[in-house]
N, C-alpha and C. Protein backbone atom coordinates (compact mmCIF):
# COMPACT_ATOMS: atom_id res chain seq x y z
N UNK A 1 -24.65 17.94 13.01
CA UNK A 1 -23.76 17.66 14.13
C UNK A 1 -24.33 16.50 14.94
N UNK A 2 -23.78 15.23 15.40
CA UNK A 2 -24.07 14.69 16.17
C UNK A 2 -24.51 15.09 17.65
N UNK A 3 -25.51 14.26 17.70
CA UNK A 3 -26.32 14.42 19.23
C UNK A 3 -25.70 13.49 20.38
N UNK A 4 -25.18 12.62 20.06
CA UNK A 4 -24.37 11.91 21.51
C UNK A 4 -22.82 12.25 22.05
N UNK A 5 -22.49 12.06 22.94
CA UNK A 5 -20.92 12.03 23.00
C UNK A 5 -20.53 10.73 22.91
N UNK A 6 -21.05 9.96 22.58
CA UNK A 6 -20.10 8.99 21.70
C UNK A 6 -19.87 8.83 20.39
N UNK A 7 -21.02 9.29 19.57
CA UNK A 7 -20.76 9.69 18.14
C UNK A 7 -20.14 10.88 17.45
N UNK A 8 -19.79 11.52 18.62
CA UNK A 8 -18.91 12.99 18.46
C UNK A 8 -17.37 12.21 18.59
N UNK A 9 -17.54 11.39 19.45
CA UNK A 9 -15.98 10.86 19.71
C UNK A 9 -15.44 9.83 18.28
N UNK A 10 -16.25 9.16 18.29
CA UNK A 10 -16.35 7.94 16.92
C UNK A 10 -15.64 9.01 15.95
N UNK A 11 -16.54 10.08 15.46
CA UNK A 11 -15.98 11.09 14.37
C UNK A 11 -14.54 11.54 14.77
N UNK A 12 -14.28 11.73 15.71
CA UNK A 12 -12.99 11.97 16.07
C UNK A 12 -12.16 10.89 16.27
N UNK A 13 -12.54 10.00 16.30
CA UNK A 13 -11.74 8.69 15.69
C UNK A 13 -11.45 8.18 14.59
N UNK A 14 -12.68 8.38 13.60
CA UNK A 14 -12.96 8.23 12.51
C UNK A 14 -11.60 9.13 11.67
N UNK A 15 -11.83 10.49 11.99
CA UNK A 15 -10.93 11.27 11.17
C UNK A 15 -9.37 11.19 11.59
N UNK A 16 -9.31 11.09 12.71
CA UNK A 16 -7.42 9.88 12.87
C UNK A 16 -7.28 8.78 11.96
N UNK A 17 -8.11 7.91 12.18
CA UNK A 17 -7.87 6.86 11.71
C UNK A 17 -7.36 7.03 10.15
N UNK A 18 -8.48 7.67 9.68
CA UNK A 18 -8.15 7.85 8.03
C UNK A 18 -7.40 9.01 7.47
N UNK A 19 -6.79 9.77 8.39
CA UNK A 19 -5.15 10.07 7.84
C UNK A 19 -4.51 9.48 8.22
N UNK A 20 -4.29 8.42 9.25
CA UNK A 20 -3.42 7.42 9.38
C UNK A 20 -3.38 6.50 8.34
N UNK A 21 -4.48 6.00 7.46
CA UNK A 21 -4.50 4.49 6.88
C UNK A 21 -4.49 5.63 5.38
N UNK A 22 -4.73 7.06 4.95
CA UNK A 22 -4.10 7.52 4.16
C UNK A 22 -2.67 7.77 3.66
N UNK A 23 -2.01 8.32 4.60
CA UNK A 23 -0.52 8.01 5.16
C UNK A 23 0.64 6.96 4.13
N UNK A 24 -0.47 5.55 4.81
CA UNK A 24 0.26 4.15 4.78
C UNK A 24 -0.07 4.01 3.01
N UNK A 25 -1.46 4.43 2.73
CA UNK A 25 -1.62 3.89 1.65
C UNK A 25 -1.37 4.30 0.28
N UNK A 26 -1.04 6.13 0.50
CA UNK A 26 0.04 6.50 -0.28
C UNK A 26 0.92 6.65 -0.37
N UNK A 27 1.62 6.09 0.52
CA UNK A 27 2.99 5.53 0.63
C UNK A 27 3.23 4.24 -0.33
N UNK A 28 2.36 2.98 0.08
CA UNK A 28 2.80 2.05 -0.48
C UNK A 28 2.19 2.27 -2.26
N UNK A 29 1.73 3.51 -2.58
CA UNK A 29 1.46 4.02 -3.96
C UNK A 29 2.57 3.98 -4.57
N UNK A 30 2.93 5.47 -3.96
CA UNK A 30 4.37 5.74 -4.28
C UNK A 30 5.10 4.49 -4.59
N UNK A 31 5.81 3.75 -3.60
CA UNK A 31 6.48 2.92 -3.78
C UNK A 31 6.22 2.02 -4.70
N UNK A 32 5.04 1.68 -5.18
CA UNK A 32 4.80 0.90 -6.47
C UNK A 32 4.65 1.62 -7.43
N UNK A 33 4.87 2.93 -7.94
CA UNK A 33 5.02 3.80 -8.43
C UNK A 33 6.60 3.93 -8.97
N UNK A 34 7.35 3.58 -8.06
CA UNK A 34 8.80 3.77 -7.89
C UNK A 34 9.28 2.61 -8.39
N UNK A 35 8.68 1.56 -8.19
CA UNK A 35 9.23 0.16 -8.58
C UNK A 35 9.31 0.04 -10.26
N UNK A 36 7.99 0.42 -10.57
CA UNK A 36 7.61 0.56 -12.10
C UNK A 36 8.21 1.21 -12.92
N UNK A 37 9.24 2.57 -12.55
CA UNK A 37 9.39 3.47 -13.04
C UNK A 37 11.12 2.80 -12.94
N UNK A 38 11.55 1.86 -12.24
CA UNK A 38 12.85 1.41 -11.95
C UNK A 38 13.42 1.07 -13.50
N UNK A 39 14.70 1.21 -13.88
CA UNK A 39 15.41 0.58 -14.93
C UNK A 39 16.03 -0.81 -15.05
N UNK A 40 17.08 -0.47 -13.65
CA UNK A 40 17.91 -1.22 -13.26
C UNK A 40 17.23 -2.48 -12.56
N UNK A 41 17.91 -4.13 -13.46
CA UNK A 41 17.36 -5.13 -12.33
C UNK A 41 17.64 -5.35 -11.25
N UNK A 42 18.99 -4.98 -11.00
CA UNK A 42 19.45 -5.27 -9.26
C UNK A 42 18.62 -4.33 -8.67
N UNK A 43 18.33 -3.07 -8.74
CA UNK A 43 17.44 -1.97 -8.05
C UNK A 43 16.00 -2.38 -7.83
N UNK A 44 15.34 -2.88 -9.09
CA UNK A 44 14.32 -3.66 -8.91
C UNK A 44 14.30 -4.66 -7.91
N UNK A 45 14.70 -5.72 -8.19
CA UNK A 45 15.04 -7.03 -7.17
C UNK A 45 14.42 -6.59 -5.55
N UNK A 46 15.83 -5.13 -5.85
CA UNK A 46 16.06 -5.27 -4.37
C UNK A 46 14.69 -4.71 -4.12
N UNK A 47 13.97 -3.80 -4.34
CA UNK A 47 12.56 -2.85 -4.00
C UNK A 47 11.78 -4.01 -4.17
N UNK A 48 11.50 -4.87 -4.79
CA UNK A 48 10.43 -6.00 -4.77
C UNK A 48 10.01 -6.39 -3.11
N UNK A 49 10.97 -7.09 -2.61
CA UNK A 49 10.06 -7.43 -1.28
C UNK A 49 10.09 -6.56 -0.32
N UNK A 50 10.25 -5.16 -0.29
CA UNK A 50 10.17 -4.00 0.30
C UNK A 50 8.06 -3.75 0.17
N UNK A 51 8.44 -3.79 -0.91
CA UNK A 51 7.09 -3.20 -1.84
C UNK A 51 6.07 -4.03 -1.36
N UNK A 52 6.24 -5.34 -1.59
CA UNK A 52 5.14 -6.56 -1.43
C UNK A 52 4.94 -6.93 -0.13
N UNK A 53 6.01 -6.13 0.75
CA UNK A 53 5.66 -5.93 1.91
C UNK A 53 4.74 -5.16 2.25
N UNK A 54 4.95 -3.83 1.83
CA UNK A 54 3.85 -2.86 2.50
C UNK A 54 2.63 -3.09 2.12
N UNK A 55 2.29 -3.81 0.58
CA UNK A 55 1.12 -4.18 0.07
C UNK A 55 0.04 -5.22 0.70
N UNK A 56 1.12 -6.25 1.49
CA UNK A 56 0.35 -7.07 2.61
C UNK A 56 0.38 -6.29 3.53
N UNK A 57 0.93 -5.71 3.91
CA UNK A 57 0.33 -4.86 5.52
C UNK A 57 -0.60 -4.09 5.40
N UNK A 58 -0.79 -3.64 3.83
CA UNK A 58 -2.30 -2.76 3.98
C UNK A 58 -3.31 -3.79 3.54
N UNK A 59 -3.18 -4.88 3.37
CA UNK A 59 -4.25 -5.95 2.85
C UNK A 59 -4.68 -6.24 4.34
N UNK A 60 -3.70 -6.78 4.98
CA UNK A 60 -3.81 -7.28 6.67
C UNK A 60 -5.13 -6.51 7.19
N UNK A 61 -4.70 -4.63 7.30
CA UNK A 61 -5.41 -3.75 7.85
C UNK A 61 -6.66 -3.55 6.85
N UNK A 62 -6.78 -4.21 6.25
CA UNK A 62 -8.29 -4.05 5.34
C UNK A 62 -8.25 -2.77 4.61
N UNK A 63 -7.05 -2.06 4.43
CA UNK A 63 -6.85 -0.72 3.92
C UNK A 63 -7.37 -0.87 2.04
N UNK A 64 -6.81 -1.89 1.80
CA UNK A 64 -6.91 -2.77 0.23
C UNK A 64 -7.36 -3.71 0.29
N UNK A 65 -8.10 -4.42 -0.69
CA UNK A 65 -8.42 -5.73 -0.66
C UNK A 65 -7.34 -6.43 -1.05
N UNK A 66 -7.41 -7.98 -0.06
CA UNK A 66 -5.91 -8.94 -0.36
C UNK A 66 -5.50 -9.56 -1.79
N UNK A 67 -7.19 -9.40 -2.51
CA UNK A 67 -6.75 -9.46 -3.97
C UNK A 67 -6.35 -8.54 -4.84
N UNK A 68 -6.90 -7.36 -4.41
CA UNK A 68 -5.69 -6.01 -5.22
C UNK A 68 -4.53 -6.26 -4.77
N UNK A 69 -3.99 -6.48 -3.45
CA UNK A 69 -2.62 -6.72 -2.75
C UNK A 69 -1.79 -7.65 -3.62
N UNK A 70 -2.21 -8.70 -4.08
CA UNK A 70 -1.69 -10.05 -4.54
C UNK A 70 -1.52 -9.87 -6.13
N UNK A 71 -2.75 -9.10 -6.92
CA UNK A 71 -2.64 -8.88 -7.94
C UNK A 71 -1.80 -7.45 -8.26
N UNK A 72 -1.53 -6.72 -7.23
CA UNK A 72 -0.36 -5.57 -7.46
C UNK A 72 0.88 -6.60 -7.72
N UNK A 73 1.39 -7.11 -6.78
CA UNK A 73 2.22 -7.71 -5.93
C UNK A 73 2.80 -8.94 -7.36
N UNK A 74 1.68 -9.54 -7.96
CA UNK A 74 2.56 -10.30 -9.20
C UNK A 74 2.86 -9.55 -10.19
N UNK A 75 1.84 -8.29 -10.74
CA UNK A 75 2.38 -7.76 -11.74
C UNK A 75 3.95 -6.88 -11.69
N UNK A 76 3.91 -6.77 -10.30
CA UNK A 76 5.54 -6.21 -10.14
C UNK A 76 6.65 -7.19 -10.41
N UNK A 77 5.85 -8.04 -10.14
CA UNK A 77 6.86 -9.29 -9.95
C UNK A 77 7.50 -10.03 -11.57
N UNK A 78 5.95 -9.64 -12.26
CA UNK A 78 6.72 -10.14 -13.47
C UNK A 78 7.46 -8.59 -14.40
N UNK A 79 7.50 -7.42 -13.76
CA UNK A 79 8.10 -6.52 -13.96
C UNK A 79 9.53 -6.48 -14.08
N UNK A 80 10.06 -6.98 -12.74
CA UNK A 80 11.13 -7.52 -12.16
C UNK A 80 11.66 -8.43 -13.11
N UNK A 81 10.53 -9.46 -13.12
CA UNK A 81 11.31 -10.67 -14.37
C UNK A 81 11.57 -10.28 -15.72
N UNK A 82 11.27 -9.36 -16.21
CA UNK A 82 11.37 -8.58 -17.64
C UNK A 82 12.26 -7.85 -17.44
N UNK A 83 12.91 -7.14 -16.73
CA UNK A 83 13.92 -6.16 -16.59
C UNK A 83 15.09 -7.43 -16.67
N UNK A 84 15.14 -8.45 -15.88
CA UNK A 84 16.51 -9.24 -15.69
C UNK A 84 16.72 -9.76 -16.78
N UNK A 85 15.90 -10.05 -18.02
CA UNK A 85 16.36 -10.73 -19.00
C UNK A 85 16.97 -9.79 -20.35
């Protein structure tokens, strides 16, 4: 157990924080989960910059690194381009 009251508080910050940035970050799982699993290209299309959205907002928050972000973010992309043809 921590000995200060500020490192008692930190932990209680600590453990918000990371069901919050858990939350976000299996969310934007899911959703790339969902994209992949898509048939349809118009359905695709449209989920693409939904998706590559949330993937930079967890890059932003340091939740992911911006190169997992970027390298999720094209392989969907050429996902997308394989479905339309």
């Amino acid at each position: 157990m921590a000995n200060h009251k500020s490192s008692v508080k930190r932990i209680r910050q600590t453990a918000k924080k990371r069901l919050h940035n858990r939350y976000y970050a299996k969310t934007a799982r899911n959703a790339v989960r969902a994209l992949r699993s898509v048939k349809e290209p118009a359905e695709a299309a449209a989920m693409l910059p939904k998706v590559a959205s949330m993937l930079d907002k967890l890059a932003k928050r340091n939740m992911i690194h911006k190169n997992k972000a970027n390298n999720l973010k094209s392989k969907l992309a050429l996902h997308v381009n394989k479905l339309a043809k």
